[in-house]
C-alpha atoms as a PDB file:
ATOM      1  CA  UNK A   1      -8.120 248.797 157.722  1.00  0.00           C
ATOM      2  CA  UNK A   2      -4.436 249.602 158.584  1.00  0.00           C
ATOM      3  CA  UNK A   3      -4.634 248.767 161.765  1.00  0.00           C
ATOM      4  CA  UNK A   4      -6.442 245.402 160.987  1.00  0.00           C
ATOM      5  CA  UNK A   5      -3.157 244.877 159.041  1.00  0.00           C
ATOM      6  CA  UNK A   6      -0.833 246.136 161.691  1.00  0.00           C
ATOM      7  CA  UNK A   7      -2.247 243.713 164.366  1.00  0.00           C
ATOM      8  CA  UNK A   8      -2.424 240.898 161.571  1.00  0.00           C
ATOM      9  CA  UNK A   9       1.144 241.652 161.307  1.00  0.00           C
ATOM     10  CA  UNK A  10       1.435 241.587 165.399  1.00  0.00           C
ATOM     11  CA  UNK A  11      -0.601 238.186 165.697  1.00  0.00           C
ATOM     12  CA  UNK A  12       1.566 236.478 163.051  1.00  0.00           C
ATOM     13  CA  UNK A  13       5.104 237.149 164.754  1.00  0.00           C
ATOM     14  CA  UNK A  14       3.883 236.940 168.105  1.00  0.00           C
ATOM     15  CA  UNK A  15       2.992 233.433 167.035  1.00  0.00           C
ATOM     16  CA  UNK A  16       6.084 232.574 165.319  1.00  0.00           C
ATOM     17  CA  UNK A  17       8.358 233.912 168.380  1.00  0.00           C
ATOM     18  CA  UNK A  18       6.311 231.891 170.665  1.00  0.00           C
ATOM     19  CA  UNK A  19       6.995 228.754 168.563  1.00  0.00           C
ATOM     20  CA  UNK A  20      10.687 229.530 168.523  1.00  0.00           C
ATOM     21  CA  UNK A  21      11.097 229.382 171.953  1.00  0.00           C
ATOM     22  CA  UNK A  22      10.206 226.328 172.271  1.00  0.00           C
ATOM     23  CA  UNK A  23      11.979 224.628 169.988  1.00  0.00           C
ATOM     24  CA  UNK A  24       8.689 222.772 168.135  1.00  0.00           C
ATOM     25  CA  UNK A  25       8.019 225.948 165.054  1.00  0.00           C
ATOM     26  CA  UNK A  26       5.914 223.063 162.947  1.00  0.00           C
ATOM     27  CA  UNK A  27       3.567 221.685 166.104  1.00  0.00           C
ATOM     28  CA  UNK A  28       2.205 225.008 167.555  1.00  0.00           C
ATOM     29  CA  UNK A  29       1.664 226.955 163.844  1.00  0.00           C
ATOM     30  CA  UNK A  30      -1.506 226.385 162.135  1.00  0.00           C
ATOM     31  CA  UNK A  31      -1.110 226.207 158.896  1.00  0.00           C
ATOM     32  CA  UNK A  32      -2.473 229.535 157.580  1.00  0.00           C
ATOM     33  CA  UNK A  33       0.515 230.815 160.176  1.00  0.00           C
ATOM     34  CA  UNK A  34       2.988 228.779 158.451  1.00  0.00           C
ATOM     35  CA  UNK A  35       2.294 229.730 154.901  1.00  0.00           C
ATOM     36  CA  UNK A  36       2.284 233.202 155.777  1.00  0.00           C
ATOM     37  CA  UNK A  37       5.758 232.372 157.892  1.00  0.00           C
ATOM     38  CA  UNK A  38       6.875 231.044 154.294  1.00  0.00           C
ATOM     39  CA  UNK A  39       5.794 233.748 151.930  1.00  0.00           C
ATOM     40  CA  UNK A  40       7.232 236.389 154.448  1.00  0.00           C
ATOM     41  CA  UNK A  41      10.905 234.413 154.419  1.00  0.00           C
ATOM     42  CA  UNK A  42      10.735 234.850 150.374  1.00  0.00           C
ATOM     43  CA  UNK A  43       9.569 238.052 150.373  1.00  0.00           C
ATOM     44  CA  UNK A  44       5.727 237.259 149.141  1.00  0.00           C
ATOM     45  CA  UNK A  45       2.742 239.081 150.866  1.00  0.00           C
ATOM     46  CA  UNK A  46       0.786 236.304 152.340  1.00  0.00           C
ATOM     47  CA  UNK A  47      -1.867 235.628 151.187  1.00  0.00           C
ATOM     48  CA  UNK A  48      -4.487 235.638 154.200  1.00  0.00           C
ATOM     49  CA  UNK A  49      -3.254 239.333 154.368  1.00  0.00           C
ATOM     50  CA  UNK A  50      -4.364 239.773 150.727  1.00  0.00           C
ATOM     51  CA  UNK A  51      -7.641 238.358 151.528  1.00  0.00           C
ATOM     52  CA  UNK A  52      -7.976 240.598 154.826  1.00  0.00           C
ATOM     53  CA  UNK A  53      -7.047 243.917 152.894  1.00  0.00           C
ATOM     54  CA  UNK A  54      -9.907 243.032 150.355  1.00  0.00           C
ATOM     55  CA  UNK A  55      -9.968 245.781 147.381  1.00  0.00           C
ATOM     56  CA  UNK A  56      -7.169 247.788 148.767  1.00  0.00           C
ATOM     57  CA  UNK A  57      -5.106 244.465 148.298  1.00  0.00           C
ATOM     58  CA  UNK A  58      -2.167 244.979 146.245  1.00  0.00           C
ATOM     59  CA  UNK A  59      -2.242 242.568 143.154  1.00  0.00           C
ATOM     60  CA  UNK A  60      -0.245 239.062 143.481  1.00  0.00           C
ATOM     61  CA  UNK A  61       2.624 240.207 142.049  1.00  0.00           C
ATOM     62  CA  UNK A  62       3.238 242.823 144.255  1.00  0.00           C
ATOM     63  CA  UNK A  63       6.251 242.883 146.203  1.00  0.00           C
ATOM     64  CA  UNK A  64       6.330 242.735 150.106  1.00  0.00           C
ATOM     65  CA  UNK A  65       8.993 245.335 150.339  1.00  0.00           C
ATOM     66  CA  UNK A  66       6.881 247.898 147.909  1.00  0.00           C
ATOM     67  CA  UNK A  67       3.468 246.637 150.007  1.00  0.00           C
ATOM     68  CA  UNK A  68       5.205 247.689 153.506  1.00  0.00           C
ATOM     69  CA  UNK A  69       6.676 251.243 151.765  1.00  0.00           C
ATOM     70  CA  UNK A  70       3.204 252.129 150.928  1.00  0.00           C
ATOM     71  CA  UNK A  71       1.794 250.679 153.985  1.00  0.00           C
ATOM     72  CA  UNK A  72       3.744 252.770 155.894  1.00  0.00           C
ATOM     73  CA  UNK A  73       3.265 256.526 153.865  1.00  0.00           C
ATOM     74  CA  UNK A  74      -0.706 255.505 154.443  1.00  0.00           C
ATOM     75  CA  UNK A  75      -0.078 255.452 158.236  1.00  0.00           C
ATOM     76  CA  UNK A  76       1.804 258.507 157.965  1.00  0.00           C
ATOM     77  CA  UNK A  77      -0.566 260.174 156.316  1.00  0.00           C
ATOM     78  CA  UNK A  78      -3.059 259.290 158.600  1.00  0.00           C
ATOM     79  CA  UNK A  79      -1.039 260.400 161.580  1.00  0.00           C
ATOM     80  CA  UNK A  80      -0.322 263.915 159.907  1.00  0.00           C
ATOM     81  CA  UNK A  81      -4.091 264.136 158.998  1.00  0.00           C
ATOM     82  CA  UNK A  82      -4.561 263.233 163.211  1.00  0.00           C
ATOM     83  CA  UNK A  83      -2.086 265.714 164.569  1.00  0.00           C
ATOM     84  CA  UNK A  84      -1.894 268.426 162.414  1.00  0.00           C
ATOM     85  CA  UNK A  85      -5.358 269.189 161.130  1.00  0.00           C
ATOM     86  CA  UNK A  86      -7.451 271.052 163.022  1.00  0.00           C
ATOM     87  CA  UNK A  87     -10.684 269.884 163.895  1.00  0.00           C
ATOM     88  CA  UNK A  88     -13.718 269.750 161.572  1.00  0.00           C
ATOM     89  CA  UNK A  89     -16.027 272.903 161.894  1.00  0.00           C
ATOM     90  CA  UNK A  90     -19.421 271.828 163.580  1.00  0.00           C
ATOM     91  CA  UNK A  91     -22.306 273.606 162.605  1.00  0.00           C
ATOM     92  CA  UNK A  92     -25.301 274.206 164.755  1.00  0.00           C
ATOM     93  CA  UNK A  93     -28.616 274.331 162.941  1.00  0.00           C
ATOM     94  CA  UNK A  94     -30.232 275.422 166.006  1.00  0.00           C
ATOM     95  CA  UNK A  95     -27.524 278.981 166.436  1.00  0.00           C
ATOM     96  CA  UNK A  96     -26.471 279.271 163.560  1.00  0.00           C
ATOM     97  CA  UNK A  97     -23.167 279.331 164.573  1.00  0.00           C
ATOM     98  CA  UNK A  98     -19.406 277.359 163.657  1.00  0.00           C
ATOM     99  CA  UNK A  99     -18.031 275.745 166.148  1.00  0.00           C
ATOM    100  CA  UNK A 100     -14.593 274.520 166.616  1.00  0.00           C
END
């Protein structure tokens, strides 16, 4: 699911660079692009990201600075959960042995 978000995130400001560049921002953004464009210049979450996240969506209040904070400790947990746990036991019915 974070990663969904992270390359949400990715799509979004690739798409608004691109449309920068060339000088026409309102002919090459769809409109879901632009509304999210707007709610990220004031600070909203969009809301096509709220939709994406599903129940793990914060409510519509929420602010996008506390949404990102929290977004990011769940990617760092994940990461220390990746590199610093060891890997799950596997037990073989067949031995009867733990393998690592």
């Amino acid at each position: 699911m974070i990663i969904h978000e992270l390359c949400c995130f990715y799509i979004v400001f690739q798409s608004i660079k691109a449309a920068c560049e060339v000088g026409s921002l309102g002919d090459l953004l769809s409109p879901s692009v632009l509304a999210a464009a707007d709610d990220l210049f004031h600070m909203r979450i969009p809301e096509t990201w709220r939709q994406m996240a599903g129940q793990t969506a914060p409510p519509p209040g929420h602010s996008l600075a506390n949404w990102l904070v929290d977004l990011t400790a769940r990617c760092q947990h994940f990461e220390r959960i990746l590199v610093h746990v060891s890997p799950l036991p596997i037990f073989d019915k067949r031995t009867q042995f733990c393998f690592h």
